[in-house]
C-alpha atoms as a PDB file:
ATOM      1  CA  UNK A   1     -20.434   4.745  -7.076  1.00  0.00           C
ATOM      2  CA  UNK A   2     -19.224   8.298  -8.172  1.00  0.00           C
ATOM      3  CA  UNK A   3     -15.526   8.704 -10.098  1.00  0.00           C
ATOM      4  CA  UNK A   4     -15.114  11.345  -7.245  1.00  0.00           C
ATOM      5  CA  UNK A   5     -15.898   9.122  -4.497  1.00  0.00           C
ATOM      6  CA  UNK A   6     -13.753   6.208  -6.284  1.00  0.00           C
ATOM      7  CA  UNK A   7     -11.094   8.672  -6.155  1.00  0.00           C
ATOM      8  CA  UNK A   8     -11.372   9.834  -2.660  1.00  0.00           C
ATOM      9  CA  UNK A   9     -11.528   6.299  -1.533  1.00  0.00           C
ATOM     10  CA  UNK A  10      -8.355   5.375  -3.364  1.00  0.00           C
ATOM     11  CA  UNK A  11      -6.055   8.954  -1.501  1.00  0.00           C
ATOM     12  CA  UNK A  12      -7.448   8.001   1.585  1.00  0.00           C
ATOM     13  CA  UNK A  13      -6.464   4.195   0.983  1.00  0.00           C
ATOM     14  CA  UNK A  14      -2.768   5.652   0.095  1.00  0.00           C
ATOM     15  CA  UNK A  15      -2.622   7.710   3.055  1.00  0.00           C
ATOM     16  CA  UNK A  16      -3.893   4.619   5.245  1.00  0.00           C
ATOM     17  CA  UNK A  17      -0.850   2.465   4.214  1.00  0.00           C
ATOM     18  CA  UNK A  18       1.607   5.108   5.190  1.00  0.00           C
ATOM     19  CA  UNK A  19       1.305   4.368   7.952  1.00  0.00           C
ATOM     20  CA  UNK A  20       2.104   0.875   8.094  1.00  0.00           C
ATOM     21  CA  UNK A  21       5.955  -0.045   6.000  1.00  0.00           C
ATOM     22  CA  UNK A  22       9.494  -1.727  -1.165  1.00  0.00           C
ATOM     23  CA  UNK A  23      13.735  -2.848  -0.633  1.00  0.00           C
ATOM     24  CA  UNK A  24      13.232  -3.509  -4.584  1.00  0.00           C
ATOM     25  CA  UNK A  25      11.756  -1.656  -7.325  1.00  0.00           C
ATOM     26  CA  UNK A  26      10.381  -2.570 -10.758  1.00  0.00           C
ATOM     27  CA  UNK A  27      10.998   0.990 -12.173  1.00  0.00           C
ATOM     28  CA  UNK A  28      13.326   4.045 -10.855  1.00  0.00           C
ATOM     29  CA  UNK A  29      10.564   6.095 -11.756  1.00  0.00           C
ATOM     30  CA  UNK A  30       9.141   5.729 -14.304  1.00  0.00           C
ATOM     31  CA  UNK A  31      11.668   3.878 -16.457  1.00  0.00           C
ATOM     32  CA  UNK A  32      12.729  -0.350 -16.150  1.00  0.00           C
ATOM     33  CA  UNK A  33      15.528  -0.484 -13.040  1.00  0.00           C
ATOM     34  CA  UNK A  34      16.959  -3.597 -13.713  1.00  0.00           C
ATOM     35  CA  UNK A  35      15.595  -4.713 -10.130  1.00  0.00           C
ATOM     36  CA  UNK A  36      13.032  -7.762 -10.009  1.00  0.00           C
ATOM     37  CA  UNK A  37      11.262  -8.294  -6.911  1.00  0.00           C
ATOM     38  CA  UNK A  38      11.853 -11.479  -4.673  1.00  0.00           C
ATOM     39  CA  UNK A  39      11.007 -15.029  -5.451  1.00  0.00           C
ATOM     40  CA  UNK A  40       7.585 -15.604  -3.588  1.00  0.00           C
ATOM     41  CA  UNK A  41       7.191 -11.840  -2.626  1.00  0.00           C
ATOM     42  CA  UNK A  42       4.840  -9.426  -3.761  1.00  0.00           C
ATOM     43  CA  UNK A  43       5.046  -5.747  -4.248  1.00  0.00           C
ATOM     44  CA  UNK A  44       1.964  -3.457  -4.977  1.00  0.00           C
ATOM     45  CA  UNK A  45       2.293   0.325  -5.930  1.00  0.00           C
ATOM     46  CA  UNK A  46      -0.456   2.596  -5.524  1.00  0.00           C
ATOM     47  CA  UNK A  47       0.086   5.821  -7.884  1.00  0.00           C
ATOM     48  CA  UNK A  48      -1.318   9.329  -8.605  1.00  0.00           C
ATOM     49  CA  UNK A  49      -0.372  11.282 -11.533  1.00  0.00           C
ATOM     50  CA  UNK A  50      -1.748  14.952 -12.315  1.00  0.00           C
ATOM     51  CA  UNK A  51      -1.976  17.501 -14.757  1.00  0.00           C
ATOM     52  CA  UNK A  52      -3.385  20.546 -13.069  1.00  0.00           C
ATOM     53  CA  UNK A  53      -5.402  22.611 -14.941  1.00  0.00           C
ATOM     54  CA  UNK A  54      -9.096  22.291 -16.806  1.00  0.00           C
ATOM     55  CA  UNK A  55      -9.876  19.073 -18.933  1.00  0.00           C
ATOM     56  CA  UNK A  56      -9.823  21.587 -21.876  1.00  0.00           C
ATOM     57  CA  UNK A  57      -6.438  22.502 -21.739  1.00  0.00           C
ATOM     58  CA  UNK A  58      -4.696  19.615 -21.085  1.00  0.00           C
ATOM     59  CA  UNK A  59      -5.479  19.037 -17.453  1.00  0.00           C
ATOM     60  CA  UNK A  60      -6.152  14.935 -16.227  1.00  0.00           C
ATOM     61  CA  UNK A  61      -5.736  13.019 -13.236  1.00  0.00           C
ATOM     62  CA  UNK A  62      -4.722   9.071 -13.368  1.00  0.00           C
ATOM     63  CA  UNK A  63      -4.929   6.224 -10.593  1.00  0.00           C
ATOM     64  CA  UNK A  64      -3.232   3.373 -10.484  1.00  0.00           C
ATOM     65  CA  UNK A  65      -2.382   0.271  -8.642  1.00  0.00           C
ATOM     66  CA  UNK A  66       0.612  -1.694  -9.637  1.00  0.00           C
ATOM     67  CA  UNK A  67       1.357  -5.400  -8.575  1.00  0.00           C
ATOM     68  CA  UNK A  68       4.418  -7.679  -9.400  1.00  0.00           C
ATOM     69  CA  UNK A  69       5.337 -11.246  -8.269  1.00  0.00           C
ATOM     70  CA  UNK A  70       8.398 -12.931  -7.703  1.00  0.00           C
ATOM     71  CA  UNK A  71       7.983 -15.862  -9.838  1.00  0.00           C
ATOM     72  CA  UNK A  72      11.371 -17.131  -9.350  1.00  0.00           C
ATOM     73  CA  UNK A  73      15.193 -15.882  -8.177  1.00  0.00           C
ATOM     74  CA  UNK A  74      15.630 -13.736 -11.074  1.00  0.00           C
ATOM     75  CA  UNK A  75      11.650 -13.473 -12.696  1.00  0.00           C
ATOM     76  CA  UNK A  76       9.074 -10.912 -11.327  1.00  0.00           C
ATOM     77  CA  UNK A  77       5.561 -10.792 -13.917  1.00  0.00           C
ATOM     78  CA  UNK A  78       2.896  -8.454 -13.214  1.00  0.00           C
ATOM     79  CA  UNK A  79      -0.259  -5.941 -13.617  1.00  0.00           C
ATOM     80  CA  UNK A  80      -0.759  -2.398 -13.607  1.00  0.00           C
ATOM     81  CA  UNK A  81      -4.225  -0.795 -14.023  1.00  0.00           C
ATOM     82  CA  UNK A  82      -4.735   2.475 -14.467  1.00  0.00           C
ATOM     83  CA  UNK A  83      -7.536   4.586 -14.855  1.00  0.00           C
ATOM     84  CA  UNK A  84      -8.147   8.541 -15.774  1.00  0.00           C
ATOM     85  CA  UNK A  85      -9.901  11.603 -16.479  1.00  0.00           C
ATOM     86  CA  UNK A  86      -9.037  13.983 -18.840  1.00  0.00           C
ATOM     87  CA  UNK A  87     -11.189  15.781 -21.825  1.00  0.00           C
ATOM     88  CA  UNK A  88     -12.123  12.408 -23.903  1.00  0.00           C
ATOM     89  CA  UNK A  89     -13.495  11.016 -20.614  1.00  0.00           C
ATOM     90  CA  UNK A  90     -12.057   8.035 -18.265  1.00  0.00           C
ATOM     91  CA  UNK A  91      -9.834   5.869 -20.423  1.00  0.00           C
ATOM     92  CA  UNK A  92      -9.113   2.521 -18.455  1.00  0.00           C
ATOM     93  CA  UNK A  93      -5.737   0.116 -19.344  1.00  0.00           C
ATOM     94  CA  UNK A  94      -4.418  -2.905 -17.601  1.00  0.00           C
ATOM     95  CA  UNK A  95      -0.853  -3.518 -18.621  1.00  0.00           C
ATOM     96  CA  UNK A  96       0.597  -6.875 -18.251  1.00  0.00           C
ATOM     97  CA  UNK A  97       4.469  -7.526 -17.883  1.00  0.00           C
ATOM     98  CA  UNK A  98       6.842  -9.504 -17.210  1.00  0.00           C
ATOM     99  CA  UNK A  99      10.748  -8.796 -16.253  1.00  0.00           C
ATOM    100  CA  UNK A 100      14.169 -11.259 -16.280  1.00  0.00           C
ATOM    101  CA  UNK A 101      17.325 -10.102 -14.169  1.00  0.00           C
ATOM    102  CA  UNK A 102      19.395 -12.045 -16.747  1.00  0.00           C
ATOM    103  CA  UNK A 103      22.868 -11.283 -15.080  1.00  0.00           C
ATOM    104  CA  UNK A 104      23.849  -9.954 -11.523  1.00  0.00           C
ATOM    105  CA  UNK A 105      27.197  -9.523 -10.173  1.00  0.00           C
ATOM    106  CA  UNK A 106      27.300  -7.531  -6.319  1.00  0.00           C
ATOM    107  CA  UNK A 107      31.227  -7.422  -6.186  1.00  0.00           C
ATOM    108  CA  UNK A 108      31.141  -5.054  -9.539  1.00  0.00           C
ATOM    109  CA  UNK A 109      27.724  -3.435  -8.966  1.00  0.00           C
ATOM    110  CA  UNK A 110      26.562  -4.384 -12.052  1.00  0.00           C
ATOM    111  CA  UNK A 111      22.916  -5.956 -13.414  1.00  0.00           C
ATOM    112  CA  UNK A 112      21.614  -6.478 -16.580  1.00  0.00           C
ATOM    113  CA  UNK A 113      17.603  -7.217 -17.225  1.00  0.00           C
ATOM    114  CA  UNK A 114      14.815  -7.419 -19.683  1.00  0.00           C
ATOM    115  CA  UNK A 115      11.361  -7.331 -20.376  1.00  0.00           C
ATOM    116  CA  UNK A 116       7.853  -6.358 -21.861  1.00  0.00           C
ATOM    117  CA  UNK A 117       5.060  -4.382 -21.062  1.00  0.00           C
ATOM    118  CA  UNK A 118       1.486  -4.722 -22.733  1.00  0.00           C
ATOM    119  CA  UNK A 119      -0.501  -1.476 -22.894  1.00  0.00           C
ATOM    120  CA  UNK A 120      -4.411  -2.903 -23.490  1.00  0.00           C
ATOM    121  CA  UNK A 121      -7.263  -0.504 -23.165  1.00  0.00           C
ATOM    122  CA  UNK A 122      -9.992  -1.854 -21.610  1.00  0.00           C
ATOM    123  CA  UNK A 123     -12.571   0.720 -23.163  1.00  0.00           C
ATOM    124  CA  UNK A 124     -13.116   2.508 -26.505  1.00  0.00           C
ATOM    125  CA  UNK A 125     -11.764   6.151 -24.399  1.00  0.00           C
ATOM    126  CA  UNK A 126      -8.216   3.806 -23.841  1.00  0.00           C
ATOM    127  CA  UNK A 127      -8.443   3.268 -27.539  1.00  0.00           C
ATOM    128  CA  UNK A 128      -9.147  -0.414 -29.581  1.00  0.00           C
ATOM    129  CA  UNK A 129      -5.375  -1.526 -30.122  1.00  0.00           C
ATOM    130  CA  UNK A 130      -3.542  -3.619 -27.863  1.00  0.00           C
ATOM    131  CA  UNK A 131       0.537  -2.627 -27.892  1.00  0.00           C
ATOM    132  CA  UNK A 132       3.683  -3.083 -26.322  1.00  0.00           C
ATOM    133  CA  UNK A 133       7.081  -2.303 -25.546  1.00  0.00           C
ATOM    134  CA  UNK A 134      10.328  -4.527 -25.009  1.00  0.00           C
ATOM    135  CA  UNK A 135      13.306  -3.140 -23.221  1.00  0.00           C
ATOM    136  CA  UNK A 136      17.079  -4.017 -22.335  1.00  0.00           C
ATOM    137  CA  UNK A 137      19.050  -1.962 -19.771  1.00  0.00           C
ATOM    138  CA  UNK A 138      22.228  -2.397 -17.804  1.00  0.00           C
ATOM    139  CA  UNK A 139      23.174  -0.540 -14.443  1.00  0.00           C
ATOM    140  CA  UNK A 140      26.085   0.069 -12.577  1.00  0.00           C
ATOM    141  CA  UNK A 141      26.371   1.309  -8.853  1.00  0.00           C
ATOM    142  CA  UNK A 142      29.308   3.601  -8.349  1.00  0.00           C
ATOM    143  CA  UNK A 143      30.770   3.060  -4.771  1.00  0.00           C
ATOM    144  CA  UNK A 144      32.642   6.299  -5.052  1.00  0.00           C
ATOM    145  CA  UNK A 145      30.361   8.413  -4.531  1.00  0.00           C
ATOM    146  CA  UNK A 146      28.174   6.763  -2.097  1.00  0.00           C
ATOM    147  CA  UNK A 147      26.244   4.037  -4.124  1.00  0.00           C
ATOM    148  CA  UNK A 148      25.143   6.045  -7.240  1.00  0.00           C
ATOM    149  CA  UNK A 149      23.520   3.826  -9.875  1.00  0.00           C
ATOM    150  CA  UNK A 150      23.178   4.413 -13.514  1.00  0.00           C
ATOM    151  CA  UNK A 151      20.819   3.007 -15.413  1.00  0.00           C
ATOM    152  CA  UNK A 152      21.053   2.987 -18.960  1.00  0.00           C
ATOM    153  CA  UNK A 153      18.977   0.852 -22.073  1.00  0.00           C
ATOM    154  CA  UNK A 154      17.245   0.681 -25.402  1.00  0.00           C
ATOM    155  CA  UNK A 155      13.214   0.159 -25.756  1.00  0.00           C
ATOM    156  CA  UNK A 156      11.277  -0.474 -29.040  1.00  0.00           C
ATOM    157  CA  UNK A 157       7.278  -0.446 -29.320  1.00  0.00           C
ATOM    158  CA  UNK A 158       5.614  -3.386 -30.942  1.00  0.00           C
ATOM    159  CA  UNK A 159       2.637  -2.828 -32.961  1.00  0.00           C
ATOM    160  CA  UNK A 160       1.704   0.970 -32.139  1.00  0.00           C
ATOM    161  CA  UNK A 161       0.535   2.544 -35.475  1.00  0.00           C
ATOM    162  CA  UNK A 162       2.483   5.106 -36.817  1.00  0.00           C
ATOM    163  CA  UNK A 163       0.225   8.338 -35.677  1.00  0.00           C
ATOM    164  CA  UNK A 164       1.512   7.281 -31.873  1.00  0.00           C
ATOM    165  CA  UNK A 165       4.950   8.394 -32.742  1.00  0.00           C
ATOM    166  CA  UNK A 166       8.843   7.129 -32.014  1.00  0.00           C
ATOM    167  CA  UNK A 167       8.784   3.290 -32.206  1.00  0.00           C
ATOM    168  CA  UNK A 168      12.597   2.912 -30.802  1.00  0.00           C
ATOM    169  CA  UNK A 169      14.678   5.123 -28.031  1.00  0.00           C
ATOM    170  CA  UNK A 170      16.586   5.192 -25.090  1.00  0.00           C
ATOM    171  CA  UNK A 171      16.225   4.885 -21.047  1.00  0.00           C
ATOM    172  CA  UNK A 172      18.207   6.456 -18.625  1.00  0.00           C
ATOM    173  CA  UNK A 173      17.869   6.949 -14.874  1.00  0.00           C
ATOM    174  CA  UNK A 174      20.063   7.643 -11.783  1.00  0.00           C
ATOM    175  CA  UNK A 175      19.513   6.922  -7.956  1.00  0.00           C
ATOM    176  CA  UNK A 176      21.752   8.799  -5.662  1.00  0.00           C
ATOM    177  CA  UNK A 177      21.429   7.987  -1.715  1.00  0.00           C
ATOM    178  CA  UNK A 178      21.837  11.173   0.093  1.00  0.00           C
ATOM    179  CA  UNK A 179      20.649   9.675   3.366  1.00  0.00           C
ATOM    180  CA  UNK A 180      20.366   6.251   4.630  1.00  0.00           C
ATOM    181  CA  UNK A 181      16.663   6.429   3.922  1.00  0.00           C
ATOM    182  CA  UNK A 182      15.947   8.850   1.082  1.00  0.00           C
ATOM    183  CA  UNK A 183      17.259   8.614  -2.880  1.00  0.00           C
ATOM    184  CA  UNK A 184      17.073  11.391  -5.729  1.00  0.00           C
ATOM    185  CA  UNK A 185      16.354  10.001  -8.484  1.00  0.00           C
ATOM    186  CA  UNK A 186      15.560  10.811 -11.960  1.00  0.00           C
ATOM    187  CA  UNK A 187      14.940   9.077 -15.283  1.00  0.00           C
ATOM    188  CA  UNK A 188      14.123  10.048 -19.233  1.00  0.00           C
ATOM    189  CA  UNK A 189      12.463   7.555 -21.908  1.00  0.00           C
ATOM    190  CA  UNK A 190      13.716   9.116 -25.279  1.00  0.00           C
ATOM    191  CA  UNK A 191      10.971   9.970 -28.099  1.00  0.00           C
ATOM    192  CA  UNK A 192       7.639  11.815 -28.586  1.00  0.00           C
ATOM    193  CA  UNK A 193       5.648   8.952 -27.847  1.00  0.00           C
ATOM    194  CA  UNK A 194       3.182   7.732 -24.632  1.00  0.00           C
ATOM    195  CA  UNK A 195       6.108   7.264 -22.268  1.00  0.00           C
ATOM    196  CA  UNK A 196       8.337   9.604 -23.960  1.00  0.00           C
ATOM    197  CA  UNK A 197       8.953  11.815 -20.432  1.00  0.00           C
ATOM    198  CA  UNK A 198      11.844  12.776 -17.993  1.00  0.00           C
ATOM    199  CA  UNK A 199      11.004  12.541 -14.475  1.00  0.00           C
ATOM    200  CA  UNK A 200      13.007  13.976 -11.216  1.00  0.00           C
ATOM    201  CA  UNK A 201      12.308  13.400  -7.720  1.00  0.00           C
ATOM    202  CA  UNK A 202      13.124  11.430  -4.660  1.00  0.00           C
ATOM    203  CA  UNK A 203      12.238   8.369  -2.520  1.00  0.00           C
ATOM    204  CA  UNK A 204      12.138   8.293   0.947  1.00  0.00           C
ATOM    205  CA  UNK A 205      12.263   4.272   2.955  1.00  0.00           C
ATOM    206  CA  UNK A 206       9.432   4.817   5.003  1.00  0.00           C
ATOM    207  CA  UNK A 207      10.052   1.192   6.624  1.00  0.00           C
ATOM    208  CA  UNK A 208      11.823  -2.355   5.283  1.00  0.00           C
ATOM    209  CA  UNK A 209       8.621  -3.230   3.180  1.00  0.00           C
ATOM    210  CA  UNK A 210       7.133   0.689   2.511  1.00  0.00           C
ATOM    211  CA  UNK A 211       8.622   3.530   0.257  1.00  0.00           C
ATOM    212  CA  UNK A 212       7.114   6.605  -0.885  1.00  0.00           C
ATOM    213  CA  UNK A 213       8.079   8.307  -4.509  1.00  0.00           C
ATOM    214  CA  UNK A 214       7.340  11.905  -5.274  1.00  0.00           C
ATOM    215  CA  UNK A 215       8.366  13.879  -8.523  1.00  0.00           C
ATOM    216  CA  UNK A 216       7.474  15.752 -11.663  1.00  0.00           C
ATOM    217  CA  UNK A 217       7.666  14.706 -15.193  1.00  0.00           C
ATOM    218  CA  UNK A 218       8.222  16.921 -17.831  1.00  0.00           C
ATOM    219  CA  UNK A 219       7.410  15.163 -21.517  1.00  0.00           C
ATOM    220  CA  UNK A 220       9.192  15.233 -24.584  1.00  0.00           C
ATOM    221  CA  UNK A 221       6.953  16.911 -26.545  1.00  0.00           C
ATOM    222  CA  UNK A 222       4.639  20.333 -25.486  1.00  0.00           C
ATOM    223  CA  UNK A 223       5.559  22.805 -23.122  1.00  0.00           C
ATOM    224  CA  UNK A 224       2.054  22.094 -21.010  1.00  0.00           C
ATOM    225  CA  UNK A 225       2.954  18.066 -20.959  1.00  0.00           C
ATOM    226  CA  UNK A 226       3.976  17.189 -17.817  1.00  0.00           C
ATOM    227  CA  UNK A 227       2.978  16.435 -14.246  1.00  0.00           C
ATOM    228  CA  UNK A 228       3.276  15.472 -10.926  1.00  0.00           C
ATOM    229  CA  UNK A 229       3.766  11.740  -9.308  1.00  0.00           C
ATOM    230  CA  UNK A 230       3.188  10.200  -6.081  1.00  0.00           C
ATOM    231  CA  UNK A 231       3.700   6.660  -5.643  1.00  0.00           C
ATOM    232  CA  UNK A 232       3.523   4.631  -2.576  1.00  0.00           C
ATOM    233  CA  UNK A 233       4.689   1.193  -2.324  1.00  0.00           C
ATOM    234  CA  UNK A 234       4.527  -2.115  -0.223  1.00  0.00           C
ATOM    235  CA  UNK A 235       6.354  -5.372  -0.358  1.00  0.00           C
ATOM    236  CA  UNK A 236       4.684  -8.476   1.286  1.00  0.00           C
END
């Protein structure tokens, strides 16, 4: 089968499950909320990130499907895949991870979690070196001004050769409700490295299980990186 009709299947597969109905997150956008999903639910994300512009200059389209498990009260592990087209061809990753909520406490709005992500190409266009990152991040959820959260931690990348850039940086994010059912939010990895991007958007609660995310990311380094994200998500 065709790229393009893999491609058209997967927008049309989107649009088909908007129409059916994610209370938690694994990321705000694109950085680590400290959210884990559910023990014994499961929440899949189906994403579409784009560069406009020719394959020459810059221009790529991704597609990806995320899924994460509730392995226990405060444990979530999962898999994203993600595949794209851009000038060197259609890289593919899969990217493993795992997440612990290691403190909660709902009176003071505050959380603090952990975690790890594995970025491991699954052809020579992804690249031939498996690496990762491990993160820490508190947030706090401001009552004040109608249930702002901040999100702040630290990330380091294990393993990434020195051509791919900052090893060790910063996250930040911030959700702020502005209806019962739709959240700005916006987020920033620090560094010139893969995930070195800010992001700004909003979510809207399409139903108790569904959300939708749309937003634009603007990268660290290069005027002509960035793009724009759509994610929609599901909880079962």
């Amino acid at each position: 089968m065709k790229f393009r009709t893999l491609s058209t299947l997967f927008i049309l597969t989107i649009c088909a499950f908007a129409f059916q109905q994610a209370s938690a997150q694994s990321t705000i956008f694109n950085v680590a909320s400290t959210d884990v999903v559910a023990e014994k639910s499961f929440y899949i994300e189906s994403d579409y990130v784009a560069h406009f512009g020719s394959y020459a200059n810059g221009g790529f389209q991704t597609y990806g499907l995320r899924g994460v498990y509730g392995v226990g009260k405060n444990v979530e592990v999962g898999a994203n895949v993600f595949v794209s087209r851009n000038e060197s061809g259609t890289p593919v990753e899969i990217q493993p991870n795992l997440k612990w909520k290691a403190y909660s406490n709902e009176k003071h709005g505050v959380a603090v979690s952990g975690g790890t992500v594995l970025f491991v190409p699954l052809n020579k266009k992804a690249g031939d070196r498996v690496t990762g990152m491990v993160y820490a991040n508190v947030s706090k959820v401001v009552k004040s001004t109608n249930g702002t959260r901040l999100t702040s931690g630290v990330y380091t990348m294990v393993g990434a050769e020195k051509e791919a850039g900052t090893k060790t940086g910063v996250m930040l994010g911030v959700e702020q409700p502005v209806h019962r059912k739709v959240n700005l939010i916006a987020d920033w990895y620090s560094g010139k490295n893969r995930i070195g991007y800010a992001a700004t958007g909003f979510s809207v609660t399409l139903s108790p299980k569904q959300t939708l995310f749309a937003g634009y990311n603007f990268g660290n380094s290069g005027r002509g990186n960035n793009a724009l994200s759509i994610f929609y998500s599901y909880t079962f």
